[in-house]
N, C-alpha and C. Protein backbone atom coordinates (compact mmCIF):
# COMPACT_ATOMS: atom_id res chain seq x y z
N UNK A 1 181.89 75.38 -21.96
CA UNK A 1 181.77 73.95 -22.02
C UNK A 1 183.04 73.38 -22.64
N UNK A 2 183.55 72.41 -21.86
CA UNK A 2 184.90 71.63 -22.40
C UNK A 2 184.80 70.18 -22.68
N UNK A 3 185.16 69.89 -24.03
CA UNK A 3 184.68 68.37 -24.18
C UNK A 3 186.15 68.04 -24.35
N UNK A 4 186.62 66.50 -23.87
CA UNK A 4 187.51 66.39 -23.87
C UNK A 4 188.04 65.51 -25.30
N UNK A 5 188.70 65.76 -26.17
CA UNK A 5 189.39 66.03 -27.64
C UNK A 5 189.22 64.59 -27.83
N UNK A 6 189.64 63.49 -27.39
CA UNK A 6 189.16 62.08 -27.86
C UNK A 6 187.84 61.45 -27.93
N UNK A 7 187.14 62.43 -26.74
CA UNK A 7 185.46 61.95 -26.39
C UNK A 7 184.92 62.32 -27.88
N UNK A 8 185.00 63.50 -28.38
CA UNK A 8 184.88 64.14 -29.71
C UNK A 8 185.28 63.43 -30.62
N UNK A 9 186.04 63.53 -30.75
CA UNK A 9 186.73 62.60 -32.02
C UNK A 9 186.15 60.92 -32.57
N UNK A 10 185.97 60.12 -31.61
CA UNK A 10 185.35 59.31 -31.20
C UNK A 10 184.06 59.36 -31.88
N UNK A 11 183.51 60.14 -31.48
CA UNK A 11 181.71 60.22 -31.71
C UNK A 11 181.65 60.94 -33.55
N UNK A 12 182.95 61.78 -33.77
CA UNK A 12 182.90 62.08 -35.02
C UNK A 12 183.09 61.16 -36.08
N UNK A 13 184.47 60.04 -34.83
CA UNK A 13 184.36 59.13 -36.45
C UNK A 13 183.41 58.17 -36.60
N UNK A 14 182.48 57.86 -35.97
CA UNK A 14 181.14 57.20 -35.84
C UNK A 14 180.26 57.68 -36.29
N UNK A 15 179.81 59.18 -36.07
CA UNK A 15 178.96 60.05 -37.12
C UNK A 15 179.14 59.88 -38.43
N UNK A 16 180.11 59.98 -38.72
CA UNK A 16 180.61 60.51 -40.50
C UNK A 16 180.08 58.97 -40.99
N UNK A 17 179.84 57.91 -40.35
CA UNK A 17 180.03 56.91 -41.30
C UNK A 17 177.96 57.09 -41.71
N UNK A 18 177.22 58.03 -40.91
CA UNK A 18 175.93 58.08 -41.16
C UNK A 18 175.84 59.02 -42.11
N UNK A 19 176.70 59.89 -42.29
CA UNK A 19 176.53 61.19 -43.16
C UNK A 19 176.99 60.69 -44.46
N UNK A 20 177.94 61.91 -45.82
CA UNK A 20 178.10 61.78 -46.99
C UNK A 20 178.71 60.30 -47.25
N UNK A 21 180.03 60.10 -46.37
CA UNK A 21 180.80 58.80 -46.71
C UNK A 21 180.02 57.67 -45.85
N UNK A 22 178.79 57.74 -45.60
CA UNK A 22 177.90 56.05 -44.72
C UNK A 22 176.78 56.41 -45.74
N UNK A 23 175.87 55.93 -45.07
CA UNK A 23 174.66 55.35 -45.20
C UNK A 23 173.43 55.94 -44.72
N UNK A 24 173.95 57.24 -44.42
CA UNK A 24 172.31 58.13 -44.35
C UNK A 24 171.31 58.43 -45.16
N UNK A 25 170.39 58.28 -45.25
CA UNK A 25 169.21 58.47 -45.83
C UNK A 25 169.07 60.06 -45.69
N UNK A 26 168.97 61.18 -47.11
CA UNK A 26 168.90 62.63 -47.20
C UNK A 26 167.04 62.45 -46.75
N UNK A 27 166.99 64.18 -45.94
CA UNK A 27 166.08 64.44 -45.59
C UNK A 27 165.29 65.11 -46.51
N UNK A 28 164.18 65.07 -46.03
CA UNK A 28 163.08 66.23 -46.89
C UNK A 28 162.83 67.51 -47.11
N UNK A 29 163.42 67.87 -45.64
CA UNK A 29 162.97 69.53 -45.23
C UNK A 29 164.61 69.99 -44.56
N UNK A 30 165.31 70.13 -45.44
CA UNK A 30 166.54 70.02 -44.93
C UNK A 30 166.50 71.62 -43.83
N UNK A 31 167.40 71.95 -43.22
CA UNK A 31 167.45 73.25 -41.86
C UNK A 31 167.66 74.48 -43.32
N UNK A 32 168.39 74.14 -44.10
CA UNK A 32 168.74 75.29 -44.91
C UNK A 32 168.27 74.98 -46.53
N UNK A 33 167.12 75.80 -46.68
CA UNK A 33 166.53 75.22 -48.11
C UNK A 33 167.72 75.51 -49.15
N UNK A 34 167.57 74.33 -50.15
CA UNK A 34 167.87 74.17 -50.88
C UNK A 34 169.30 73.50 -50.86
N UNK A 35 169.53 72.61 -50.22
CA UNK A 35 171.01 72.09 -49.84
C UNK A 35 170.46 70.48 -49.47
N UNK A 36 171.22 69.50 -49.41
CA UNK A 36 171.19 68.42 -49.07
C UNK A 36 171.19 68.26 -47.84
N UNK A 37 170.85 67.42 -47.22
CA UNK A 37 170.92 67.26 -45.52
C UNK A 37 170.81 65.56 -45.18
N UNK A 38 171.78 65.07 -44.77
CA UNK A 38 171.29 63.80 -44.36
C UNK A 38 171.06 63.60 -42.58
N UNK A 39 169.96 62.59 -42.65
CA UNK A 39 169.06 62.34 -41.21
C UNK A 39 170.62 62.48 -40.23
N UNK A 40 170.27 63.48 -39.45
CA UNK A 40 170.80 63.30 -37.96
C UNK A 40 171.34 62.65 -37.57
N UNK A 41 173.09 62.30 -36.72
CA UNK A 41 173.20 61.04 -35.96
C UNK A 41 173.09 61.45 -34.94
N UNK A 42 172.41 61.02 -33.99
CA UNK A 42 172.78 60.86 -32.72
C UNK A 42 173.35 60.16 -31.39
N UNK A 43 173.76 60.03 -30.54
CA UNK A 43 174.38 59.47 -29.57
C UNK A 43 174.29 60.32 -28.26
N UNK A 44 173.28 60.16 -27.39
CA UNK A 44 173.10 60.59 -25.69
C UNK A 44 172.58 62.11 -26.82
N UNK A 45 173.47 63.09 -25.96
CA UNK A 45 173.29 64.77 -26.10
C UNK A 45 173.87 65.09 -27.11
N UNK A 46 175.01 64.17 -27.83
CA UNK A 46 175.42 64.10 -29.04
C UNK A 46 174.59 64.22 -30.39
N UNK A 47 174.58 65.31 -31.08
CA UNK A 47 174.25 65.29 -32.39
C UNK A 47 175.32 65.95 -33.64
N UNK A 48 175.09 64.86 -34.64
CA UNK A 48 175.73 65.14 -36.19
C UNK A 48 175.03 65.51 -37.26
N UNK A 49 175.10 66.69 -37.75
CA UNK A 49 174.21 67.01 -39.39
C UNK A 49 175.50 67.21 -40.13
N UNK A 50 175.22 66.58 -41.57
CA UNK A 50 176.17 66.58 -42.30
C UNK A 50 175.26 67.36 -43.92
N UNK A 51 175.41 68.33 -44.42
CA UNK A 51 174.90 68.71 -45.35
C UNK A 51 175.65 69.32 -46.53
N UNK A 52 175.20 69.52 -47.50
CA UNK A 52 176.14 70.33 -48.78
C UNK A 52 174.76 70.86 -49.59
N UNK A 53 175.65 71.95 -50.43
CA UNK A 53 174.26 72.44 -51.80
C UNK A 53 175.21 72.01 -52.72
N UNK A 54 174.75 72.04 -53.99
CA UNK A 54 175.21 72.00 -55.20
C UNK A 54 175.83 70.42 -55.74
N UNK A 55 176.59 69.95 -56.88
CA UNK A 55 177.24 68.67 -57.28
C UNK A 55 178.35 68.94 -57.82
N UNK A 56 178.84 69.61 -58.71
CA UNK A 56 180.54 69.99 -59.58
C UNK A 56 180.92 70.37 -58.67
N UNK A 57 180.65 71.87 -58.22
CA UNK A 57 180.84 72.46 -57.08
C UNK A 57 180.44 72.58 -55.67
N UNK A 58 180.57 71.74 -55.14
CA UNK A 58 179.67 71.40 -53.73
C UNK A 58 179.89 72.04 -52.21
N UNK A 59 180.21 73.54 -51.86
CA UNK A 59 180.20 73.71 -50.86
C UNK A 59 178.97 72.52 -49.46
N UNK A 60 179.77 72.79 -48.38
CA UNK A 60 178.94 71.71 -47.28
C UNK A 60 179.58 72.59 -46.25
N UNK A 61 179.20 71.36 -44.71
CA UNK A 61 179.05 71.68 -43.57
C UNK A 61 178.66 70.36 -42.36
N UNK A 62 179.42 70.37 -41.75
CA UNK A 62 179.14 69.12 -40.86
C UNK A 62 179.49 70.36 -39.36
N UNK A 63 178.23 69.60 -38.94
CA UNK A 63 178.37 70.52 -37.28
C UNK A 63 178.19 69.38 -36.15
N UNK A 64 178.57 69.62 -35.19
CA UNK A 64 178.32 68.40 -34.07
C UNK A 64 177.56 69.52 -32.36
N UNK A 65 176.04 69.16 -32.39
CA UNK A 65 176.01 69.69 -31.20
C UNK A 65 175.45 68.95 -30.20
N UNK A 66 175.51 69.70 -29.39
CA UNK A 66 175.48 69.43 -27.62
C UNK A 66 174.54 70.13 -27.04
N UNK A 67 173.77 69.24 -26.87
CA UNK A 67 171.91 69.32 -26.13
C UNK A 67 171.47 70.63 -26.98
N UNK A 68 171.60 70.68 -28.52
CA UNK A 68 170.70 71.02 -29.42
C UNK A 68 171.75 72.34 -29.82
N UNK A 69 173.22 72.57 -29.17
CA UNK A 69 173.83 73.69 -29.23
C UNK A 69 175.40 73.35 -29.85
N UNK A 70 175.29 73.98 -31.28
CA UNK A 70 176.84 73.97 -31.79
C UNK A 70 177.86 74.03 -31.13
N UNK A 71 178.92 72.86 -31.23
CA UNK A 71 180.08 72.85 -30.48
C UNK A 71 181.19 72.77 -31.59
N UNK A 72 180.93 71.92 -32.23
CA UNK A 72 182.48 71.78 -33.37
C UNK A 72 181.69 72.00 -34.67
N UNK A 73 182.31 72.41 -35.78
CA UNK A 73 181.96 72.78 -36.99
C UNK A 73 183.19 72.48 -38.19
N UNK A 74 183.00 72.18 -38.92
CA UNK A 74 183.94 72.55 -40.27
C UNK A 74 182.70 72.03 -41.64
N UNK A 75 183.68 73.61 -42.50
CA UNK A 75 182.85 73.88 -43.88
C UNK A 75 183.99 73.34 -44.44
N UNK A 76 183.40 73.16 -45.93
CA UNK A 76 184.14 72.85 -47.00
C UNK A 76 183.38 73.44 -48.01
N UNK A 77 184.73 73.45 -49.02
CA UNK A 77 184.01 74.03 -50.36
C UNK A 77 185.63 74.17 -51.33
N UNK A 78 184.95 73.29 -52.42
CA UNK A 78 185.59 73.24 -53.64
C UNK A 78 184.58 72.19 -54.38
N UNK A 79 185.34 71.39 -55.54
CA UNK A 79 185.01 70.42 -56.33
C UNK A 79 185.84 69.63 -57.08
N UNK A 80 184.78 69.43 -58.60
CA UNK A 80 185.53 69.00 -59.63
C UNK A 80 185.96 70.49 -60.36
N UNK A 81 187.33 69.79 -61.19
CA UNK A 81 187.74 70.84 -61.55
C UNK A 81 187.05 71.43 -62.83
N UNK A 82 187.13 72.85 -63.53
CA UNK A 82 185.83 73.15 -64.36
C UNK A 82 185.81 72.48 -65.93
N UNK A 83 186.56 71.27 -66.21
CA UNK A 83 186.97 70.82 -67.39
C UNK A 83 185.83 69.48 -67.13
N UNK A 84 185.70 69.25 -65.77
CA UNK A 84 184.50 68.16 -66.07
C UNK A 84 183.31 67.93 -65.44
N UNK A 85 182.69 69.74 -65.54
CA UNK A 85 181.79 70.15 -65.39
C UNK A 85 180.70 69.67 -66.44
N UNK A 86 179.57 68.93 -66.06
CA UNK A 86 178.99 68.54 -67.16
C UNK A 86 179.06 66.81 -67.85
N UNK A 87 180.42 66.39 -66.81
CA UNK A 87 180.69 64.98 -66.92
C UNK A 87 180.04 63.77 -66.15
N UNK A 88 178.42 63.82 -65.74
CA UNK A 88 178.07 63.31 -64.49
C UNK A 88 178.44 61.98 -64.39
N UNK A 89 178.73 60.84 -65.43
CA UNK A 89 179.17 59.62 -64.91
C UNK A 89 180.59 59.56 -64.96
N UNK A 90 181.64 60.31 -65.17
CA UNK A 90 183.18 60.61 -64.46
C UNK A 90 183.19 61.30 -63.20
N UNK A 91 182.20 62.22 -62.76
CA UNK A 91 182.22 62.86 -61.52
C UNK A 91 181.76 61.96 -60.20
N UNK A 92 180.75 60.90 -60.99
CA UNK A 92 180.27 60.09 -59.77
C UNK A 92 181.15 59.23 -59.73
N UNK A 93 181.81 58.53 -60.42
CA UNK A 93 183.05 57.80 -60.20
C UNK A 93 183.93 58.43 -59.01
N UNK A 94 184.15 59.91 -59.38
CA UNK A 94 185.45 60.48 -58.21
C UNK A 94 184.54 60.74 -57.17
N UNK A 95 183.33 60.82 -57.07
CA UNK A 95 182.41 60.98 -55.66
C UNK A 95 182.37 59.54 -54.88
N UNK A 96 182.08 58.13 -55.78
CA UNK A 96 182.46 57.04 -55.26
C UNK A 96 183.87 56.86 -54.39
N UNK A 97 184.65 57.31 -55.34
CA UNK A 97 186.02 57.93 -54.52
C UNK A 97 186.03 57.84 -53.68
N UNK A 98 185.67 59.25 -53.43
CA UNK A 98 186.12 60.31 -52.23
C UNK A 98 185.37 59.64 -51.13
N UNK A 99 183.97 59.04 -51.37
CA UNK A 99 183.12 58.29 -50.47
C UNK A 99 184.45 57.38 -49.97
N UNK A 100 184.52 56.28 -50.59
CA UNK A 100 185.73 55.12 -49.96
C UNK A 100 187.17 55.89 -49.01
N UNK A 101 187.31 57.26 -49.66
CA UNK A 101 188.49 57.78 -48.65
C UNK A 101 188.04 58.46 -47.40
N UNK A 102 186.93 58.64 -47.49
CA UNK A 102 186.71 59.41 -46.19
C UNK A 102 186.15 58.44 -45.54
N UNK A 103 185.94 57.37 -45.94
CA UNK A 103 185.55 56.15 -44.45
C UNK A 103 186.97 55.52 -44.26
N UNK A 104 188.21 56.16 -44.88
CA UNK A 104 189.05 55.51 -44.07
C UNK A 104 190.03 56.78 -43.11
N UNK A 105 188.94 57.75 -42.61
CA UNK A 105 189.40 58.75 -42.06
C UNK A 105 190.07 58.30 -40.46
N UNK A 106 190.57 58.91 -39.88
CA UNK A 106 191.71 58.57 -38.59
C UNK A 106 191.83 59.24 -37.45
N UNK A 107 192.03 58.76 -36.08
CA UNK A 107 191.71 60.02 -35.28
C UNK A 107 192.65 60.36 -34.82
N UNK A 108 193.97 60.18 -35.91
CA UNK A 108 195.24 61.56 -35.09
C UNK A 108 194.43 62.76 -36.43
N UNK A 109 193.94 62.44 -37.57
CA UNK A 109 193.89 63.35 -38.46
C UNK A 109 192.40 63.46 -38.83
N UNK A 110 191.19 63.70 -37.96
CA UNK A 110 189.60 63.16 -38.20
C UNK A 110 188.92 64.21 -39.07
N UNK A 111 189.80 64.66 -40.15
CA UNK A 111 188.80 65.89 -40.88
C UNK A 111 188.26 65.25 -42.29
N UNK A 112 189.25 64.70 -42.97
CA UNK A 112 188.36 64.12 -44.05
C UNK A 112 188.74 62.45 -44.28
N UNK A 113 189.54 62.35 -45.31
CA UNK A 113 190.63 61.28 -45.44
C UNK A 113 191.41 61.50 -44.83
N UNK A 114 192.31 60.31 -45.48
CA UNK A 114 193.84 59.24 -44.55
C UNK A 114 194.47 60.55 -45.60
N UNK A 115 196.13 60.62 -45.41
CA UNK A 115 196.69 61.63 -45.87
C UNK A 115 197.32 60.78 -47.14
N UNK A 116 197.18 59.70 -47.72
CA UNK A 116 196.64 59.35 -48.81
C UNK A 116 196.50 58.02 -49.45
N UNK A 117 195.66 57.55 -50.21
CA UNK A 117 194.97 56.58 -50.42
C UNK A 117 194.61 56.08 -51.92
N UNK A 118 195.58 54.96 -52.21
CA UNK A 118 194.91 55.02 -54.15
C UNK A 118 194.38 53.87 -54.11
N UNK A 119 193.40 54.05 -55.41
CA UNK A 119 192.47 52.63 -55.78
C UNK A 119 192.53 52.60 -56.88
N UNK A 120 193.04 51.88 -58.23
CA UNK A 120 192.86 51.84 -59.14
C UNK A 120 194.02 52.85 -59.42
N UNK A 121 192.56 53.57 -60.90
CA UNK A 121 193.71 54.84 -61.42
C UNK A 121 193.24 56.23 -61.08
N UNK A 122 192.61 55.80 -59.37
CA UNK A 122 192.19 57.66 -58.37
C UNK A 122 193.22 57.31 -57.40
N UNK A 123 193.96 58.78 -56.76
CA UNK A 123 194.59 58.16 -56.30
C UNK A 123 194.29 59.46 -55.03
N UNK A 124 193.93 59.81 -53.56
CA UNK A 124 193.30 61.18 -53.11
C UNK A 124 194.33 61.46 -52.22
N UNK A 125 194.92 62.28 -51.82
CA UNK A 125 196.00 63.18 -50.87
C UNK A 125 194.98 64.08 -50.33
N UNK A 126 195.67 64.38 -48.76
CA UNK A 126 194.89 65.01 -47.89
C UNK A 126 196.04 65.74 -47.19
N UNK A 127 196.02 66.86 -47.07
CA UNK A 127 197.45 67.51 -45.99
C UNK A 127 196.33 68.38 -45.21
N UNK A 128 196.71 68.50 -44.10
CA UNK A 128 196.02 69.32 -42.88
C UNK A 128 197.02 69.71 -41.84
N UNK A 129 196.50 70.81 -41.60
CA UNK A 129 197.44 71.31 -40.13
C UNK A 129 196.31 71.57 -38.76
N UNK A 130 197.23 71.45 -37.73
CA UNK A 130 196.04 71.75 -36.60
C UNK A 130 195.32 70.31 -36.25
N UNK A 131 194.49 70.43 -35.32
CA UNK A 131 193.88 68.96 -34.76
C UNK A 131 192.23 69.72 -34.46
N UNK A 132 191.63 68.70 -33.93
CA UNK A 132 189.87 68.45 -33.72
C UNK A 132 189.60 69.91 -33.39
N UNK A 133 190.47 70.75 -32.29
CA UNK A 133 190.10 71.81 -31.72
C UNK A 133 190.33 73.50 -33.40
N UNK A 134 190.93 73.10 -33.88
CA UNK A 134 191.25 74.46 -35.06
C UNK A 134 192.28 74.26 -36.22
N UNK A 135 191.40 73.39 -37.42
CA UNK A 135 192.44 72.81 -38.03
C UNK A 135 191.87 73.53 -39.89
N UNK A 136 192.68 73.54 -40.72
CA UNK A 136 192.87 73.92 -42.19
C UNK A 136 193.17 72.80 -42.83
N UNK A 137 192.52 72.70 -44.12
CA UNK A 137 193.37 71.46 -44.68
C UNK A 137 192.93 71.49 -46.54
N UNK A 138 193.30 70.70 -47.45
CA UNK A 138 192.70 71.11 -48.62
C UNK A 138 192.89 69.03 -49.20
N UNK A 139 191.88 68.85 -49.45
CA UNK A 139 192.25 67.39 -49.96
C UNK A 139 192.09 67.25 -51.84
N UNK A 140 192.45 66.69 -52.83
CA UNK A 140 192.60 66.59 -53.97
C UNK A 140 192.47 64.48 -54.35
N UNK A 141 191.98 64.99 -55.49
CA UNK A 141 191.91 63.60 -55.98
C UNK A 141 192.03 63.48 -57.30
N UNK A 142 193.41 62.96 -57.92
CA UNK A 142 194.17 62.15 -59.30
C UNK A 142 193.47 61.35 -59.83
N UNK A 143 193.29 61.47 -61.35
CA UNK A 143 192.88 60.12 -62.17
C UNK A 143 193.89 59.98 -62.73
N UNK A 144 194.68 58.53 -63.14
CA UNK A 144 195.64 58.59 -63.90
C UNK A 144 196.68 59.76 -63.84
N UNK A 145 197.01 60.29 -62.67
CA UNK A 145 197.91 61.41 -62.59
C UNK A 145 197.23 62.78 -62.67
N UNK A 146 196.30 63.08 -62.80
CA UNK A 146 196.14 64.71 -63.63
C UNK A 146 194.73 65.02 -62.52
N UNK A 147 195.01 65.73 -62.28
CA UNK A 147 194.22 66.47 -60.54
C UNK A 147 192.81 66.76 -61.52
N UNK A 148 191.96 66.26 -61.01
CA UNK A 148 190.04 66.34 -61.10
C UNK A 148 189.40 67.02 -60.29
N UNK A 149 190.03 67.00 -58.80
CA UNK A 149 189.36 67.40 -58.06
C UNK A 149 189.83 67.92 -56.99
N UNK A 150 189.39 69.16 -55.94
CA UNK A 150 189.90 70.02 -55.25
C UNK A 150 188.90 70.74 -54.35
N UNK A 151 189.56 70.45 -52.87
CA UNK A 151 188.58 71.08 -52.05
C UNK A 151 189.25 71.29 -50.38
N UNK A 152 188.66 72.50 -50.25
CA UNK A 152 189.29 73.23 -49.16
C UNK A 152 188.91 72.98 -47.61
N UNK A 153 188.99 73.03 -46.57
CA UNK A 153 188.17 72.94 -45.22
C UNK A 153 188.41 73.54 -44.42
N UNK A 154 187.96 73.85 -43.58
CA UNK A 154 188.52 74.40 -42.22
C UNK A 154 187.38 74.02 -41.27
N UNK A 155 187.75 74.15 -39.92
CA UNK A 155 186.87 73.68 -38.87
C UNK A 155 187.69 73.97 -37.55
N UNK A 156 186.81 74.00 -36.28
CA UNK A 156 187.33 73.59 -34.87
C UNK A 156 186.05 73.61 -34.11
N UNK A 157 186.43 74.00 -33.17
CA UNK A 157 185.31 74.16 -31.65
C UNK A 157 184.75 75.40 -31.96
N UNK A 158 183.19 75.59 -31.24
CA UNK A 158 183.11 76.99 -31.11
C UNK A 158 182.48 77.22 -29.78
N UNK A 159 182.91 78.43 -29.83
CA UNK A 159 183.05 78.70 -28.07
C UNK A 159 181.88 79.91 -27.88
N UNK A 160 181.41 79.49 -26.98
CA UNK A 160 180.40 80.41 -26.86
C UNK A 160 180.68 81.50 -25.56
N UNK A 161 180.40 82.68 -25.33
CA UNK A 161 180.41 83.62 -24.12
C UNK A 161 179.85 82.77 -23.09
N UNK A 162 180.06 82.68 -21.76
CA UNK A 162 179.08 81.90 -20.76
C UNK A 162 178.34 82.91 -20.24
């Protein structure tokens, strides 16, 4: 199956705004106990789950499939850094963050954030290599200069045997 790289992209940056950085409502019975899951987007044969476990440290997972069958994927996993572990109203501040940078994500670069973006005294950098089809990337986010936060990704297509 070949989807063509803008049709994708497209529908991803419309998804994401239902998942962590929009306005989805988390589910009850998430696919993988014990992890967060927010409600489904869909569009036609198009579907988006966007999920994570944990809060300091938050590994996740956003998958996009096609008539109920994985096509594109990327994990992540990092956090806050371990000095403000235990800080929950400084951490939700940089989660407010990271929320505002990843809705201003882009479709030459559609993996997390813009490659970088300050507000105040956060300021988040994003470097990535590769595009929609097999890409690496690690994004970080500054308070007042001094790195808080850190997290890794990778993602592409996945191809199945026919």
């Amino acid at each position: 199956m070949v989807f063509e790289k803008y049709k994708l992209i497209e529908f991803l940056l419309r998804a994401r705004m239902h998942g962590y950085a929009g306005d989805a409502p988390k589910i009850k019975n998430p696919q993988r106990p014990g992890f967060v899951e927010f409600a489904p987007y869909k569009e036609g044969d198009l579907e988006y789950v966007d999920s994570y476990a944990g809060y300091y440290l938050a590994p996740g997972q956003e998958v996009i499939r096609f008539k109920g069958k994985p096509i594109w994927n990327m994990s992540y996993n990092g956090g806050m850094k371990i000095e403000f572990h235990g800080d929950h109203d400084f951490t939700h501040k940089v989660f407010e963050f990271l929320g505002k940078a990843l809705q201003k994500v882009s479709p030459e670069r559609p993996f997390r954030g813009p490659d970088k973006i300050k507000d105040g005294d956060f300021m988040y950098i994003d470097k990535s290599e590769g595009d929609i089809a097999q890409f690496k990337g690690t994004e970080i986010i500054f308070f007042k200069g001094k790195e808080v936060f850190r997290q890794d990704y990778m993602g592409g297509f996945i191809v199945w045997k026919e």
